[in-house]
Protein backbone atom coordinates (compact mmCIF):
# COMPACT_ATOMS: atom_id res chain seq x y z
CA UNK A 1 0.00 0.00 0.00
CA UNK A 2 1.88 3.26 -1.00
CA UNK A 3 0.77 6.86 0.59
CA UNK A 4 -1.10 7.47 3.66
CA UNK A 5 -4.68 5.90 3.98
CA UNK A 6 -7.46 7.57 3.00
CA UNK A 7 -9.09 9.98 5.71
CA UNK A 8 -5.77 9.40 7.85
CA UNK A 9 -4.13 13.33 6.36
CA UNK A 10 -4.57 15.08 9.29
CA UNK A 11 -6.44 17.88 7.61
CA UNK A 12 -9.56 19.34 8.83
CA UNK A 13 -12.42 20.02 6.61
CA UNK A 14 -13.52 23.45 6.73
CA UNK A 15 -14.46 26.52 4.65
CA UNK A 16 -12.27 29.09 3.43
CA UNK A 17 -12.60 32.33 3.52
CA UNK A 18 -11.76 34.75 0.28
CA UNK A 19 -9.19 36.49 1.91
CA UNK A 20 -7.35 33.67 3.21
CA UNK A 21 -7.68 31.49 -0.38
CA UNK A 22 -5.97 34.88 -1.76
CA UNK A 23 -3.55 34.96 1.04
CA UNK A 24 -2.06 31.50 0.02
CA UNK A 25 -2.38 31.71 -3.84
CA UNK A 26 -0.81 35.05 -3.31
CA UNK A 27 2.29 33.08 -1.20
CA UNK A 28 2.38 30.45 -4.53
CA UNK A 29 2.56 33.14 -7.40
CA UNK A 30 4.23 36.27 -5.97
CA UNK A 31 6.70 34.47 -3.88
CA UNK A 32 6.66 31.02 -5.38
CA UNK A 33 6.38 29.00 -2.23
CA UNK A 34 5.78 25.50 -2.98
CA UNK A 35 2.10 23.59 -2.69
CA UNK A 36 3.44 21.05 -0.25
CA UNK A 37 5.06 24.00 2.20
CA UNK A 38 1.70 25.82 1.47
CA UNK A 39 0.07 22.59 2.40
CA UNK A 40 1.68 21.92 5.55
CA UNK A 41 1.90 25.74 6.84
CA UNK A 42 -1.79 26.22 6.46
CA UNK A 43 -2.79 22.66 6.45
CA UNK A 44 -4.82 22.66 3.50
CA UNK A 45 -5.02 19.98 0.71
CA UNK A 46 -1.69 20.59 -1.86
CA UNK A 47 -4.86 20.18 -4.64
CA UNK A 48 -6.91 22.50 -3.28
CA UNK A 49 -4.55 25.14 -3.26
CA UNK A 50 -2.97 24.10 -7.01
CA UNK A 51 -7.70 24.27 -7.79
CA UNK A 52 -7.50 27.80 -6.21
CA UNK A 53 -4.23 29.00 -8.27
CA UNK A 54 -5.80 27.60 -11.51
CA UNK A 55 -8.63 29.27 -10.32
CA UNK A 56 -7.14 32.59 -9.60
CA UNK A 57 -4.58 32.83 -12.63
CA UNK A 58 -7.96 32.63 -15.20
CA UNK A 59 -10.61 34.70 -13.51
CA UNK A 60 -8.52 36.43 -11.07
CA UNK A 61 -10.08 37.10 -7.53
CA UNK A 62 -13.69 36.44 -8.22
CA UNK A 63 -12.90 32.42 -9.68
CA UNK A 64 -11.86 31.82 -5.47
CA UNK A 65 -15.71 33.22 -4.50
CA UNK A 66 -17.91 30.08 -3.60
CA UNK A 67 -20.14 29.27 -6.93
CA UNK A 68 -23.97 29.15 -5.68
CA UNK A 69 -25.16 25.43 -6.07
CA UNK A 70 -28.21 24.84 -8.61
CA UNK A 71 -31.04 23.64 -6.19
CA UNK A 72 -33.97 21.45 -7.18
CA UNK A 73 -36.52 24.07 -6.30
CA UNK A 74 -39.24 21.93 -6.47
CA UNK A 75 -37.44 19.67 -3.65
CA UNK A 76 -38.70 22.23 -1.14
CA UNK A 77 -42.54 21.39 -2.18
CA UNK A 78 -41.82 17.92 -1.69
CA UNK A 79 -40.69 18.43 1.94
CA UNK A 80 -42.64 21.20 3.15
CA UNK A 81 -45.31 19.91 5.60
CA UNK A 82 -48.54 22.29 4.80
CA UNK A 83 -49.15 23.87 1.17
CA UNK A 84 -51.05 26.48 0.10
CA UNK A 85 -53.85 25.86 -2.66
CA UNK A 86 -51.17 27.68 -5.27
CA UNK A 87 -48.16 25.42 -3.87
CA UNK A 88 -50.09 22.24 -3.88
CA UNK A 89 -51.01 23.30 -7.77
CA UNK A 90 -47.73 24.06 -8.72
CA UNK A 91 -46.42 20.99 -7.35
CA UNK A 92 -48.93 18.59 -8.94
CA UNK A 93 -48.26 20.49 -12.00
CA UNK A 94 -44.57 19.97 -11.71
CA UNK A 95 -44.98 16.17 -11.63
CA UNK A 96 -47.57 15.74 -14.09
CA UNK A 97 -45.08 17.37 -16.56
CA UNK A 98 -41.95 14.70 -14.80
CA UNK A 99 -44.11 11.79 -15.67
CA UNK A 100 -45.11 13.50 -19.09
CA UNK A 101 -41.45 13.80 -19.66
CA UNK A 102 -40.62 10.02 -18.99
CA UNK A 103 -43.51 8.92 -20.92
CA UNK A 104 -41.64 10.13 -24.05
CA UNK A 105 -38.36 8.96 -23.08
CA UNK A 106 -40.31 5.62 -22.71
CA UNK A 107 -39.92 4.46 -19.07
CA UNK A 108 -42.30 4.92 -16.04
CA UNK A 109 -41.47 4.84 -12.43
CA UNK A 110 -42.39 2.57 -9.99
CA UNK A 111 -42.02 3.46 -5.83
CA UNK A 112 -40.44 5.75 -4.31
CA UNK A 113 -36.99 6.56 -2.37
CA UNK A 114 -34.64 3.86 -2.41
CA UNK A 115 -37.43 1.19 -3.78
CA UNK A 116 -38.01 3.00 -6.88
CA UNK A 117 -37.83 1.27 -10.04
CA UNK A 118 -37.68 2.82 -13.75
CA UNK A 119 -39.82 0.60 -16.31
CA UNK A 120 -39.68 0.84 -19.85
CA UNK A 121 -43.36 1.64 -21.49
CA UNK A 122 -42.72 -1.47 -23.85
CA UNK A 123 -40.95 -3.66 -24.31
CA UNK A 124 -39.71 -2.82 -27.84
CA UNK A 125 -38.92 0.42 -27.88
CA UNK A 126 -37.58 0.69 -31.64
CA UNK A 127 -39.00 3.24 -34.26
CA UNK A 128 -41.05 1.66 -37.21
CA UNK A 129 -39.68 1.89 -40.25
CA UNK A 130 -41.65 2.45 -43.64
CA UNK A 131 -41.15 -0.21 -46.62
């Protein structure tokens, strides 16, 4: 087995701020200190820092701002306890068009969760052909 085990590093998850991503790309380019010194001064992952530099060197300070994650903004319907008339439209709606959608793509699904189960519409699924 070569290398340290995985989740044996000694480095702590946690979330950077701007200044302090700068701060260390700013250590690599200007005064070309190392990623593994970098890595073991501020005990952050050596490619995290080299994802920050490439980062940094093509959109300059704003590529080290967190990018928003794209949500599934219907997700919140699914969870929310108590609709209004308008929500509880909206989400019916929304899965009405979801099934509509899998229709053409020629599967169904079956259950939910972890016991769902995607079933083709037929079992030829093959375009006819003219002769």
């Amino acid at each position: 087995m070569r290398g340290r085990p995985k989740g044996s590093s000694g480095i702590k998850l946690r979330k950077w701020t701007i200044e302090e991503k700068l701060e260390i790309v700013k250590k690599h380019v200007d005064e070309h200190i190392n990623y593994s010194l970098l890595s073991d001064t501020y005990e952050v992952n050596r490619g995290l820092i080299h994802a920050w530099v490439k980062s940094y060197l093509e959109n300059g300070e704003e590529g080290l701002k967190p990018k928003e994650n794209k949500r599934n903004l219907m997700a919140n319907l699914y969870n929310k306890k108590s609709l209004t008339d308008l929500e509880a439209l909206e989400l019916e709606n929304f899965k009405l068009k979801l099934e509509v959608e899998r229709l053409k793509k020629g599967y169904t699904v079956k259950g939910v969760g972890s016991n769902k189960e995607y079933v083709p519409t037929s079992k030829m699924n093959i375009k006819s052909s003219k002769n």
